[in-house]
N, C-alpha and C. Protein backbone atom coordinates (compact mmCIF):
# COMPACT_ATOMS: atom_id res chain seq x y z
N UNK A 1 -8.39 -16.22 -10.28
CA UNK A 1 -7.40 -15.18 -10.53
C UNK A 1 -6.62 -14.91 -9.25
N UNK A 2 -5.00 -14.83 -9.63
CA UNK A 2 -4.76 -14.39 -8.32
C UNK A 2 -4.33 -13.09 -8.18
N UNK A 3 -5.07 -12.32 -6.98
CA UNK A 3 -5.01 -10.99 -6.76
C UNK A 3 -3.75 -10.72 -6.40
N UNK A 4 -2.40 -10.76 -5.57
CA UNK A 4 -1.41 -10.51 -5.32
C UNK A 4 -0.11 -11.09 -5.68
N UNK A 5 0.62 -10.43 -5.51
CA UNK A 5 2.03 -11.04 -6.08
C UNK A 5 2.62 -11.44 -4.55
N UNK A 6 3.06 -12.75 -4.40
CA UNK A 6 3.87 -12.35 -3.24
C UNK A 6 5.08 -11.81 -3.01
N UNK A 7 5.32 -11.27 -2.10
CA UNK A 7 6.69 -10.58 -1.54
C UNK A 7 7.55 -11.15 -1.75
N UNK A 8 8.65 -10.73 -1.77
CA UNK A 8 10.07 -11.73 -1.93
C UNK A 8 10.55 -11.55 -0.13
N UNK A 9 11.41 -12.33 0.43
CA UNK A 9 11.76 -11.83 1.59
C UNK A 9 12.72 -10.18 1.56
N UNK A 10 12.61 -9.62 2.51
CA UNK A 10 13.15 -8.56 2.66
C UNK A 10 14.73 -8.52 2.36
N UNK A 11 15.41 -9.47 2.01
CA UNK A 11 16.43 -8.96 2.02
C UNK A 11 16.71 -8.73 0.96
N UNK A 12 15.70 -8.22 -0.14
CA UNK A 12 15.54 -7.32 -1.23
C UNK A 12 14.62 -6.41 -1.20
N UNK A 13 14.97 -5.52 -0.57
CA UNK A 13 14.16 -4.34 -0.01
C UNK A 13 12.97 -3.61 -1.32
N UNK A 14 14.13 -3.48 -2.13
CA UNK A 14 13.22 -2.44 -3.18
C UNK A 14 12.64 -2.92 -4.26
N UNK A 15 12.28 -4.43 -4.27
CA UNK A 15 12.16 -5.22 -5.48
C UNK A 15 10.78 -5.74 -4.10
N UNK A 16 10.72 -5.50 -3.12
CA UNK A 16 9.74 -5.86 -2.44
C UNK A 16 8.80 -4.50 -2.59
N UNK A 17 8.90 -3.94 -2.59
CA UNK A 17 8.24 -2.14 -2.55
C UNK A 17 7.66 -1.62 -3.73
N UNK A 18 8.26 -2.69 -4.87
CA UNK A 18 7.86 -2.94 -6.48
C UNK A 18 6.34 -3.40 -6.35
N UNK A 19 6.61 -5.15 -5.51
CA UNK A 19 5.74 -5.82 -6.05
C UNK A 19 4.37 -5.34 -4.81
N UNK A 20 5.11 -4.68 -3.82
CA UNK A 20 3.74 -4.24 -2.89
C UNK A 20 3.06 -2.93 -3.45
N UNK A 21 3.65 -2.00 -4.76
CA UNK A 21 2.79 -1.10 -5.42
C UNK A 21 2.11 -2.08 -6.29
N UNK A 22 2.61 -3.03 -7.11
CA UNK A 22 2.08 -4.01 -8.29
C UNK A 22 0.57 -4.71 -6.91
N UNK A 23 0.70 -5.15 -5.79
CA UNK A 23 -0.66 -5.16 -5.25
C UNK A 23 -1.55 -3.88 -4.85
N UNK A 24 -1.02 -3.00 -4.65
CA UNK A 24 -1.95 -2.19 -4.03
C UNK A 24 -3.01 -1.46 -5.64
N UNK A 25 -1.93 -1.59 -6.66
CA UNK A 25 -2.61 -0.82 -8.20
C UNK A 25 -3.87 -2.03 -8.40
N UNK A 26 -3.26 -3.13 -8.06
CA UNK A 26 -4.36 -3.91 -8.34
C UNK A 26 -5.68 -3.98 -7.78
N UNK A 27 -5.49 -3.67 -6.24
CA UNK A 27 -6.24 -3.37 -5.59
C UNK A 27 -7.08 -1.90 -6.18
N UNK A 28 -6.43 -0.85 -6.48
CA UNK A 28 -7.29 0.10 -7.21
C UNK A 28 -7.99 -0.15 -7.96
N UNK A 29 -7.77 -0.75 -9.00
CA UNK A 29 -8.27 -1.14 -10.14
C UNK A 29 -9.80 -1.67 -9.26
N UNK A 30 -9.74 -2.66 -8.51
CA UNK A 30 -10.71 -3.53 -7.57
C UNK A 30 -11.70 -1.95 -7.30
N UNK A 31 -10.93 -1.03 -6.46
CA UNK A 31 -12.05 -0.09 -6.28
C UNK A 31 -12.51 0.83 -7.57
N UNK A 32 -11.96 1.07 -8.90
CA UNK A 32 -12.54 1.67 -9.60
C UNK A 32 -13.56 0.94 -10.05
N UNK A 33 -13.50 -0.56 -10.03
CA UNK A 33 -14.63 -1.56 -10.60
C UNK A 33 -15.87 -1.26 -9.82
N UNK A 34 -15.50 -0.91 -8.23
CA UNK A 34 -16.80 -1.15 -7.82
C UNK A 34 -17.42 0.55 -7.69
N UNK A 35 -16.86 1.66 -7.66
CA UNK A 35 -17.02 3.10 -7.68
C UNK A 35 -17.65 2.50 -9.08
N UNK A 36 -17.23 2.55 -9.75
CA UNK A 36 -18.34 2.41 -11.42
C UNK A 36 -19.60 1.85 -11.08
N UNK A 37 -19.32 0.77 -10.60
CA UNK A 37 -21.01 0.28 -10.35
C UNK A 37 -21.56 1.02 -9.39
N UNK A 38 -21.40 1.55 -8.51
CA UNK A 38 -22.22 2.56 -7.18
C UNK A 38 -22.54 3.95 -8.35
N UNK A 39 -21.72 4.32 -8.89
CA UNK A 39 -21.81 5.70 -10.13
C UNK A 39 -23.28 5.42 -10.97
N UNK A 40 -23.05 4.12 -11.48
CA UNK A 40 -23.98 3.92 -12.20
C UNK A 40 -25.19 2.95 -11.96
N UNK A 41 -24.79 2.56 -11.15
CA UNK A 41 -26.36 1.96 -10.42
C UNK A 41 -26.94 2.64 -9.11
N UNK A 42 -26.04 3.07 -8.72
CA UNK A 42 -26.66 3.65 -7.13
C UNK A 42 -26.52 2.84 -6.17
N UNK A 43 -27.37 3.14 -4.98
CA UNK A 43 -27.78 2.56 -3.66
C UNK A 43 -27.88 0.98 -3.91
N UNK A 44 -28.92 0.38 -4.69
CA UNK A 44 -28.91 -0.97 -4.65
C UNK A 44 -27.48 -1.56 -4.70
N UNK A 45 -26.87 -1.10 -5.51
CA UNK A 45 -25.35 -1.94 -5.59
C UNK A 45 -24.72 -2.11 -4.20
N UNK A 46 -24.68 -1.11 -3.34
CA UNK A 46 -24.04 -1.11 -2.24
C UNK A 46 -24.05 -2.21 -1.32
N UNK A 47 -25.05 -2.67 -0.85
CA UNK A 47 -25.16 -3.29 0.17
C UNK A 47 -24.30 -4.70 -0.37
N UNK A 48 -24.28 -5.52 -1.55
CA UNK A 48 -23.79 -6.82 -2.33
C UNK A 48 -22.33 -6.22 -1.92
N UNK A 49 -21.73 -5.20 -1.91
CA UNK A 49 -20.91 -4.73 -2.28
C UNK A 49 -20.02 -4.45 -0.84
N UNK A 50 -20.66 -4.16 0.42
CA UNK A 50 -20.21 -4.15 1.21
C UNK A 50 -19.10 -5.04 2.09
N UNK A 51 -19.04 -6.10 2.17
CA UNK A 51 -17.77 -6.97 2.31
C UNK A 51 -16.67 -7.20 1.57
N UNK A 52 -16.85 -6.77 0.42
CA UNK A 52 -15.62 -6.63 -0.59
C UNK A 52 -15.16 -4.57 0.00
N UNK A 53 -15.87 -3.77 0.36
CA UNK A 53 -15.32 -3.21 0.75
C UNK A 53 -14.23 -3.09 2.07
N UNK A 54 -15.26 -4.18 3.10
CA UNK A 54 -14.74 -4.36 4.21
C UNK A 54 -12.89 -4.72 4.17
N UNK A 55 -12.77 -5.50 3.34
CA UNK A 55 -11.56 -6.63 2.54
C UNK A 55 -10.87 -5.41 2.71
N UNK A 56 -11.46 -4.30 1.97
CA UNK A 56 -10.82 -3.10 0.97
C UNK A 56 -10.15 -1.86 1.90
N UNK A 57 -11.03 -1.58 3.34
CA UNK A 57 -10.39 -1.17 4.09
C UNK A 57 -9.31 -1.55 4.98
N UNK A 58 -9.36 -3.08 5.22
CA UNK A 58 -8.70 -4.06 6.19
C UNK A 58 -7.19 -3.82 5.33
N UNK A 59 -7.67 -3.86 4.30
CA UNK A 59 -5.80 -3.68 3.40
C UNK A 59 -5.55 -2.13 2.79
N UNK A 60 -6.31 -1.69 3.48
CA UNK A 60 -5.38 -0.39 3.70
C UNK A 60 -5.04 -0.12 5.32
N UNK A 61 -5.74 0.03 5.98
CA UNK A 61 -5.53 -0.26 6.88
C UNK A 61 -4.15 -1.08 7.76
N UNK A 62 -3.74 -2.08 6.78
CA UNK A 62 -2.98 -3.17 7.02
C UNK A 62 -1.78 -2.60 6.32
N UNK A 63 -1.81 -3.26 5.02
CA UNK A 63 -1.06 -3.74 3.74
C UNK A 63 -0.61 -2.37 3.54
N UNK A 64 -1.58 -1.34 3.33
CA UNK A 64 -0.89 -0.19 2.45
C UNK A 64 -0.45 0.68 3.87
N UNK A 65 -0.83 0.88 5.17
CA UNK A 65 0.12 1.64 6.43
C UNK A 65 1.30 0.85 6.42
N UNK A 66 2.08 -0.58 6.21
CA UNK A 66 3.26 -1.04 6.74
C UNK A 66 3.45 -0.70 5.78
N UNK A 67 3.12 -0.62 4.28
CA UNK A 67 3.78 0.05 3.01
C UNK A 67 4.21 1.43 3.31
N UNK A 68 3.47 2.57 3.47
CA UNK A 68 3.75 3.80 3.83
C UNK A 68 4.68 3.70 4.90
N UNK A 69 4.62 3.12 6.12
CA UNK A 69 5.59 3.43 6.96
C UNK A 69 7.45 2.78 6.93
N UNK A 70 7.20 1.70 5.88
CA UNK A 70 7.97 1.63 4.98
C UNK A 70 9.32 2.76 5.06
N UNK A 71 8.72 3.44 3.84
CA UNK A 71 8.72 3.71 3.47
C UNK A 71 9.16 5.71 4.25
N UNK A 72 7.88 6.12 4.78
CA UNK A 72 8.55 6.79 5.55
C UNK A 72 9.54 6.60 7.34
N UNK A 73 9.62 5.57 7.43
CA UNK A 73 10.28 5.32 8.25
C UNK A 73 11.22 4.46 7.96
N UNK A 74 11.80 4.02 6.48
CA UNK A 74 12.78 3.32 5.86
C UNK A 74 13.73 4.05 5.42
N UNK A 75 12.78 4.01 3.98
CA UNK A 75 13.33 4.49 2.82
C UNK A 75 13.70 5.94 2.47
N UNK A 76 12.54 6.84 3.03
CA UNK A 76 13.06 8.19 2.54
C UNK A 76 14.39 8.76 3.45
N UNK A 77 14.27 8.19 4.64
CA UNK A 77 15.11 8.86 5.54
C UNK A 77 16.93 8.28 5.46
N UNK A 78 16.49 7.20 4.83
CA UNK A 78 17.63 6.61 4.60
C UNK A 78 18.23 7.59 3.24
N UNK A 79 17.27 7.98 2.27
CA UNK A 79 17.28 8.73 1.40
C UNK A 79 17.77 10.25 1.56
N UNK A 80 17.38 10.74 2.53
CA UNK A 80 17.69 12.02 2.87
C UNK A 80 18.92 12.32 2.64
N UNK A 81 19.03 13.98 1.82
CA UNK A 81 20.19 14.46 1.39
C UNK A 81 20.47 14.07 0.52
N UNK A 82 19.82 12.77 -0.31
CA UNK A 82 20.33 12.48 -1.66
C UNK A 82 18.94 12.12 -2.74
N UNK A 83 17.99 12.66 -2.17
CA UNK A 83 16.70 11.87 -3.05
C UNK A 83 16.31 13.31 -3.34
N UNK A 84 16.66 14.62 -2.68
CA UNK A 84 16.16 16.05 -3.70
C UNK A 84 14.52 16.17 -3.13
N UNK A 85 14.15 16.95 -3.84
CA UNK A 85 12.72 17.44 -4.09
C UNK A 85 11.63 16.22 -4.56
N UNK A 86 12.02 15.02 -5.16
CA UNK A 86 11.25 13.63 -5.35
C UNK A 86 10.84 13.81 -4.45
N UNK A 87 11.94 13.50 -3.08
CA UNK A 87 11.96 12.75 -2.28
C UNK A 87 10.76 13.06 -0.97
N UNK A 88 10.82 14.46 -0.98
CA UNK A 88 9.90 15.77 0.04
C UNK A 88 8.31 15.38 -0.82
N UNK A 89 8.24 15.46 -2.25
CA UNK A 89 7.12 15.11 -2.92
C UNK A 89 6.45 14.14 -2.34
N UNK A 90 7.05 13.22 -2.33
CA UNK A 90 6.41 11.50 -2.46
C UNK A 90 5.70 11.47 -0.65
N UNK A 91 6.61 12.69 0.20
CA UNK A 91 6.37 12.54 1.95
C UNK A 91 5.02 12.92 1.62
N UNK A 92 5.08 14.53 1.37
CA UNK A 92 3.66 15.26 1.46
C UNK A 92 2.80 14.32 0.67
N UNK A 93 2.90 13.93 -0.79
CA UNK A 93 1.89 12.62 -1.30
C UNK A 93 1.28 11.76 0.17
N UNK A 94 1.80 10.99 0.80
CA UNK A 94 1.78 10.43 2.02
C UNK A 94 0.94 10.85 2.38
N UNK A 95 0.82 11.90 3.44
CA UNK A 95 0.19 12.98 4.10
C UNK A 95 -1.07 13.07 3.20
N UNK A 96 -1.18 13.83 2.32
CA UNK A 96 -2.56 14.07 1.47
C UNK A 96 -2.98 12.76 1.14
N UNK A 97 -2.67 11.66 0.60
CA UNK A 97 -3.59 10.32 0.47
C UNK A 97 -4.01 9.55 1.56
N UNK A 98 -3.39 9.72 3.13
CA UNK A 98 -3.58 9.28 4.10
C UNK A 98 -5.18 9.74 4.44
N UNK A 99 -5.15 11.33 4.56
CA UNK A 99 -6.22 12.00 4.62
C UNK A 99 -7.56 11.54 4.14
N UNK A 100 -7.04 11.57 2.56
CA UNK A 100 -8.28 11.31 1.62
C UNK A 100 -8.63 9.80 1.42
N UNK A 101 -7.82 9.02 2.15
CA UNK A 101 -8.53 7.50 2.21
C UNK A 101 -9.05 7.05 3.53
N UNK A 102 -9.17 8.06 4.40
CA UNK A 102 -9.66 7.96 6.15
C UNK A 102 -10.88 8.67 5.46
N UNK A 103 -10.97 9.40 4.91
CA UNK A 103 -11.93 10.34 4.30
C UNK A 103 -12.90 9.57 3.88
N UNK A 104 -12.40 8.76 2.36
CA UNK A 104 -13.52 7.87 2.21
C UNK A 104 -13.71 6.13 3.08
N UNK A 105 -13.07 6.12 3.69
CA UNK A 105 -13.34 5.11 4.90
C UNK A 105 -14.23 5.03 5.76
N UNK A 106 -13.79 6.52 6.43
CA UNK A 106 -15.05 7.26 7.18
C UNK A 106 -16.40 6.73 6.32
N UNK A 107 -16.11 7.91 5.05
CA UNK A 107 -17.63 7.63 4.47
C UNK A 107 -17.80 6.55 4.46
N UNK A 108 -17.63 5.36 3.56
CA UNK A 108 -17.86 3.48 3.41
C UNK A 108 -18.59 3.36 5.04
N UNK A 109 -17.60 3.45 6.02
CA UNK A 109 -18.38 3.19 7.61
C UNK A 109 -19.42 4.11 8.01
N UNK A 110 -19.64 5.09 7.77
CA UNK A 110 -20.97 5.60 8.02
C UNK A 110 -22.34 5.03 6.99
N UNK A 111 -22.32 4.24 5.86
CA UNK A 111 -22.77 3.85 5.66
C UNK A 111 -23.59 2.51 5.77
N UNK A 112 -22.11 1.91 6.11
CA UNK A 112 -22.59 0.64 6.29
C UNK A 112 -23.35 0.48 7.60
N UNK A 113 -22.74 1.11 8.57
CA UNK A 113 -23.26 1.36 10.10
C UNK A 113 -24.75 1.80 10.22
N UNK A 114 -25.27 2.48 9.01
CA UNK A 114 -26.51 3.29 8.96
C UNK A 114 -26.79 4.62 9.69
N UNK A 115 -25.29 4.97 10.19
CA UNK A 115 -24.87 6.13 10.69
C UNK A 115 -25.54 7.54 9.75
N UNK A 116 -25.22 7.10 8.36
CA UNK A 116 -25.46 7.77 7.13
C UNK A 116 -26.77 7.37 6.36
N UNK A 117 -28.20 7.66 5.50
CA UNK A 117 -28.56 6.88 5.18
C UNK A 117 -28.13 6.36 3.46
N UNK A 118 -28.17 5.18 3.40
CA UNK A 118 -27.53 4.74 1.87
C UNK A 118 -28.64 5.63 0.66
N UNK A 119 -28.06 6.38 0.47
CA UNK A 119 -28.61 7.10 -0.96
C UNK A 119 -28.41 6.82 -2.05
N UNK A 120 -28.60 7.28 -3.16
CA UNK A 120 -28.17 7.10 -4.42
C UNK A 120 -26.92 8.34 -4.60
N UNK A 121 -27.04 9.46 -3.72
CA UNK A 121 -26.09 10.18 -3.34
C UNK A 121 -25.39 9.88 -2.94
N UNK A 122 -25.22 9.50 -1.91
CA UNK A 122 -24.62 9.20 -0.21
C UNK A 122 -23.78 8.19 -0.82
N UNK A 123 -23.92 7.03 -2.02
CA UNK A 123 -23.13 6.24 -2.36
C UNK A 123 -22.19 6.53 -4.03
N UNK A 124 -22.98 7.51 -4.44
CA UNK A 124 -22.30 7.68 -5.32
C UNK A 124 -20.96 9.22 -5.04
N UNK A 125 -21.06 9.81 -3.92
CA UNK A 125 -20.57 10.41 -3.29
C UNK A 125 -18.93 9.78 -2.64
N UNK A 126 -19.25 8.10 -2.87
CA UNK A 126 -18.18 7.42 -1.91
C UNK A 126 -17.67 7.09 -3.15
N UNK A 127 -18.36 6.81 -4.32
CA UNK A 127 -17.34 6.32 -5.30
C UNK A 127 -16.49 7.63 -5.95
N UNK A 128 -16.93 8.56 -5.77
CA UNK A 128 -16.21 10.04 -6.36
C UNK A 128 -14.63 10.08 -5.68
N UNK A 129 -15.11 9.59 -4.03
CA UNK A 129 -13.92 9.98 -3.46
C UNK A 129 -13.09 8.52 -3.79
N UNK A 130 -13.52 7.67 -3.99
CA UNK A 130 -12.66 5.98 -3.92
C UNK A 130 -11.63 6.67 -5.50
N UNK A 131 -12.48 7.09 -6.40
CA UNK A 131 -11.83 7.19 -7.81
C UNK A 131 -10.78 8.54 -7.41
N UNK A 132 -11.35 9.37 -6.39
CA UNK A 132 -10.01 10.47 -6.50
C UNK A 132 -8.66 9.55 -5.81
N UNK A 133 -8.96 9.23 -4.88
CA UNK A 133 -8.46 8.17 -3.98
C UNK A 133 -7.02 7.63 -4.91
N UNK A 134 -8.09 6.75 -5.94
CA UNK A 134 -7.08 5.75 -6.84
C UNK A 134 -6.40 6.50 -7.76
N UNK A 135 -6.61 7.50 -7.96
CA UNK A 135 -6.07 8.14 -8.97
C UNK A 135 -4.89 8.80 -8.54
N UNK A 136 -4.93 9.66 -7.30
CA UNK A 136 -3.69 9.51 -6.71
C UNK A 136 -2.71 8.88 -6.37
N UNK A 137 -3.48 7.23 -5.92
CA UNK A 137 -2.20 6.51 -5.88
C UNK A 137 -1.09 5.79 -6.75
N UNK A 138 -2.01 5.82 -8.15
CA UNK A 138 -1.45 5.44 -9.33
C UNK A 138 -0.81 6.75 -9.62
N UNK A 139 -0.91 7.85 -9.56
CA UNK A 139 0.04 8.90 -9.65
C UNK A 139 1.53 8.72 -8.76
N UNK A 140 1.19 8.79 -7.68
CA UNK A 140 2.32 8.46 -7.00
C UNK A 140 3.17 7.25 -6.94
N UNK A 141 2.55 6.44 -6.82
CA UNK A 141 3.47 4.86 -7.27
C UNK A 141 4.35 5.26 -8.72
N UNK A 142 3.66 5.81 -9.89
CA UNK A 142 4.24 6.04 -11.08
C UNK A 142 5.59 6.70 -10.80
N UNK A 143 5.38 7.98 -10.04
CA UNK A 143 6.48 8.98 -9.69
C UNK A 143 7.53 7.57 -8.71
N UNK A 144 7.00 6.92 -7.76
CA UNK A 144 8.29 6.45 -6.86
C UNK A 144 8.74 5.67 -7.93
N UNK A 145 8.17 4.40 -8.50
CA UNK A 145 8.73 3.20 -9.72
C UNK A 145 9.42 4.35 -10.21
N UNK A 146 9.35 5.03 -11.02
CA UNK A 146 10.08 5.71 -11.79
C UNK A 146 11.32 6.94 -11.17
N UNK A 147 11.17 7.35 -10.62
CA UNK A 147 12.41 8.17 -9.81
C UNK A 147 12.78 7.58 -8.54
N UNK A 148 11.75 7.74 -7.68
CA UNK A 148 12.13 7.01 -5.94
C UNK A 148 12.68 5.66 -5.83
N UNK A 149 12.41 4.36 -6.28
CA UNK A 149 12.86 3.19 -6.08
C UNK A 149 14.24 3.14 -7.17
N UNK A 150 14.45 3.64 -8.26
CA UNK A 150 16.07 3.53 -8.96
C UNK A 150 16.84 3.91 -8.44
N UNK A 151 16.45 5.37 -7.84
CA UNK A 151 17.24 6.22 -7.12
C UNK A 151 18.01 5.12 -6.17
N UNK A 152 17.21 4.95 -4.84
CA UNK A 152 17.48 3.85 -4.22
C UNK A 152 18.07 2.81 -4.78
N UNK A 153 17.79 2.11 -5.70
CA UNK A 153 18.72 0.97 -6.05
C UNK A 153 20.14 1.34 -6.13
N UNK A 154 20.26 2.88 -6.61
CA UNK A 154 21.32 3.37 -7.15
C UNK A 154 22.92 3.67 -5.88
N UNK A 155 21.50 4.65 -4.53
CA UNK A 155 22.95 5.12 -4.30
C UNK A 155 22.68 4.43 -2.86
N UNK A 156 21.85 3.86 -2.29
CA UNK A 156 21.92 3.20 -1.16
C UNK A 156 23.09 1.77 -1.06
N UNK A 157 23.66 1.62 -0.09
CA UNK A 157 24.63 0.49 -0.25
C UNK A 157 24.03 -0.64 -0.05
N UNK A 158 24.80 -1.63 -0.08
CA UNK A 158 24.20 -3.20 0.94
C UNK A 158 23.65 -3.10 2.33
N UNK A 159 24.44 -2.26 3.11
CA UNK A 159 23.88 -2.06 4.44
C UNK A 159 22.57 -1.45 4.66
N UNK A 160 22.78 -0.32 3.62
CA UNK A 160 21.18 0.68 4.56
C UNK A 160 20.14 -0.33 3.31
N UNK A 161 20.67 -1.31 2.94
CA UNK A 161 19.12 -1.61 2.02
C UNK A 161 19.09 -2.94 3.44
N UNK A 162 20.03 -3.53 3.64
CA UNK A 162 19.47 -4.51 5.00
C UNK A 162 18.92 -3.87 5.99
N UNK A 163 19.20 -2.41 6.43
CA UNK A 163 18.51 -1.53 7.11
C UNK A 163 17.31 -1.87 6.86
N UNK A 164 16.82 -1.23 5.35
CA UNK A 164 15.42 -0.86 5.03
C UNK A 164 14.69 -2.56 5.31
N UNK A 165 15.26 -3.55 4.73
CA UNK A 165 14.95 -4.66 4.92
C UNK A 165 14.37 -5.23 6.70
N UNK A 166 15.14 -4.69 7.09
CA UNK A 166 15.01 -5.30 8.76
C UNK A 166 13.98 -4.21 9.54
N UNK A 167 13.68 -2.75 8.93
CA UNK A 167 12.72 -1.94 9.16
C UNK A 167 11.49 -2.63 8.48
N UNK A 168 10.91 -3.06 7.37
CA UNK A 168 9.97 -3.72 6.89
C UNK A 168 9.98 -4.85 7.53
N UNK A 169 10.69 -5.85 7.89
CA UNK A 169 10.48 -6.82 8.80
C UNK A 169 9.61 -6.31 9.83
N UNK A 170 10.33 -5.71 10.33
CA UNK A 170 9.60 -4.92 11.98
C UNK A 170 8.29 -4.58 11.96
N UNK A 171 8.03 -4.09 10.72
CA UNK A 171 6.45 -3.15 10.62
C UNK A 171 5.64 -4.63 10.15
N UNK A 172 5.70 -5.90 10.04
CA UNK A 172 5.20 -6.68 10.07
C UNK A 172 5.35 -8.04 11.14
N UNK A 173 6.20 -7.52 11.90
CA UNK A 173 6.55 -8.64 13.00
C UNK A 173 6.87 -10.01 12.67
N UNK A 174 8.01 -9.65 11.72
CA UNK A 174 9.06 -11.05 11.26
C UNK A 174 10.12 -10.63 11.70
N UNK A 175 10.21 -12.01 12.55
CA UNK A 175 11.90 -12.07 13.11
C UNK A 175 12.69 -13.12 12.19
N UNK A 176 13.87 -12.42 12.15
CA UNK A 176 14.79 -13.43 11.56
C UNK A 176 15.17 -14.23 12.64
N UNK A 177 15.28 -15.66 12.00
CA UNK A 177 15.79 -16.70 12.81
C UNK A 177 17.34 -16.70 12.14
N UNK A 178 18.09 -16.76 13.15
CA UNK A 178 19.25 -17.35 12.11
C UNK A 178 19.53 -18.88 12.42
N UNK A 179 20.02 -20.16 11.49
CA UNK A 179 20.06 -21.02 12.04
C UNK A 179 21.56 -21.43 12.25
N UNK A 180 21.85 -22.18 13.66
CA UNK A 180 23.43 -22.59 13.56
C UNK A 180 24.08 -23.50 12.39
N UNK A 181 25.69 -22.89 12.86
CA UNK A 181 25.91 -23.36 11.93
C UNK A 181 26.01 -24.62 11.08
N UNK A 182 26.34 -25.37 12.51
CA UNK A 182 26.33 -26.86 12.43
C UNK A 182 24.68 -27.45 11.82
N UNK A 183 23.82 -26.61 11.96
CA UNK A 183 22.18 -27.00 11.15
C UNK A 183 22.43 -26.63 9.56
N UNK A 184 22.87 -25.37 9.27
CA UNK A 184 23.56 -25.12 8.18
C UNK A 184 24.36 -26.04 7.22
N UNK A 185 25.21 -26.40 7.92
CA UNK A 185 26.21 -27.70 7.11
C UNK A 185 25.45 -29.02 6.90
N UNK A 186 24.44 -29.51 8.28
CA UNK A 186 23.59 -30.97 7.57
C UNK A 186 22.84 -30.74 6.81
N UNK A 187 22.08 -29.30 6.75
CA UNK A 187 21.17 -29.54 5.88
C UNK A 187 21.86 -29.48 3.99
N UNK A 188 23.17 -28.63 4.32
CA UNK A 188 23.72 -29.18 2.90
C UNK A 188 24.39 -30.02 2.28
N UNK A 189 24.46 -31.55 3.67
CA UNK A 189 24.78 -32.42 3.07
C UNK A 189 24.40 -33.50 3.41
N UNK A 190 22.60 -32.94 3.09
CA UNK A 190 21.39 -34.14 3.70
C UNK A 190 20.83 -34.18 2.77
């Protein structure tokens, strides 16, 4: 199965911001699978379970901060003055899911570390917060797909979406090459 969609290059900003919610939901889905099994089996599940979490923080960590910063360092601001009360929503969303996924991160690493000891509590405690976790973010992705990213398609021009484009570049450290022109012309008539 393949878990992700890939990206399109940036110079389709918001059709990239699509398919990086279409990975991260998927990725939820991944943690409600395994919060169910810690819910209902307990402690033993955990430990099998621990490197698929590891995966699980590394891409938030990763994947879903260059998404958020995106995003607040793209898109909304580029947005400002024309995205309304969505737009202030979707920030503070930010803010509160940032929280509550350091939250259960924390927890996952005090466990695994033995900082914490693995309970039947102590782990079913981590899947409570993984499921509040996901449930928020499928809330919020719903709200941007549906108001935040049209919006954007709508009233942003060509420029501030190459903006947003060349800001997502950055938060992943892709440089555009451009190639000359004279490389340009053989290769279209090679």
């Amino acid at each position: 199965m393949d878990l992700f969609q890939p990206v399109p290059d940036f110079d389709r900003p918001i059709e990239a911001l699509y398919i990086c919610h279409t990975n991260i939901l998927k990725r939820m889905d991944q943690i409600d699978a395994l919060a169910a099994q810690l819910l209902e089996d307990g402690a033993p599940v955990f430990g099998p379970q621990v490197q698929i979490w590891e995966e699980l923080v590394s891409f938030f960590r990763h994947s879903i901060a260059n998404h958020t910063r995106d995003e607040d360092e793209g898109l909304f601001p580029l947005l400002a003055g024309r995205g309304g009360a969505v737009v202030e929503r979707m920030e503070f969303d930010h803010r509160w899911i940032e929280q509550s996924e350091e939250t259960m991160i924390n927890r996952f690493e005090a466990l695994r570390s033995g900082e914490h000891p693995v309970s039947n509590t102590a782990v079913r405690e981590l899947a409570m917060m993984a499921r509040e976790v996901t449930r928020h973010y499928r809330d919020h992705i719903k709200h941007e797909n549906e108001e935040v990213f049209p919006l954007a398609e709508q009233v942003l021009n060509d420029g501030e979406k190459g903006t947003l484009g060349g800001i997502m570049r950055k938060h992943r450290n892709i440089e555009v090459v451009s190639m000359p022109a004279e490389m340009l012309v053989r290769q279209k008539t090679d």
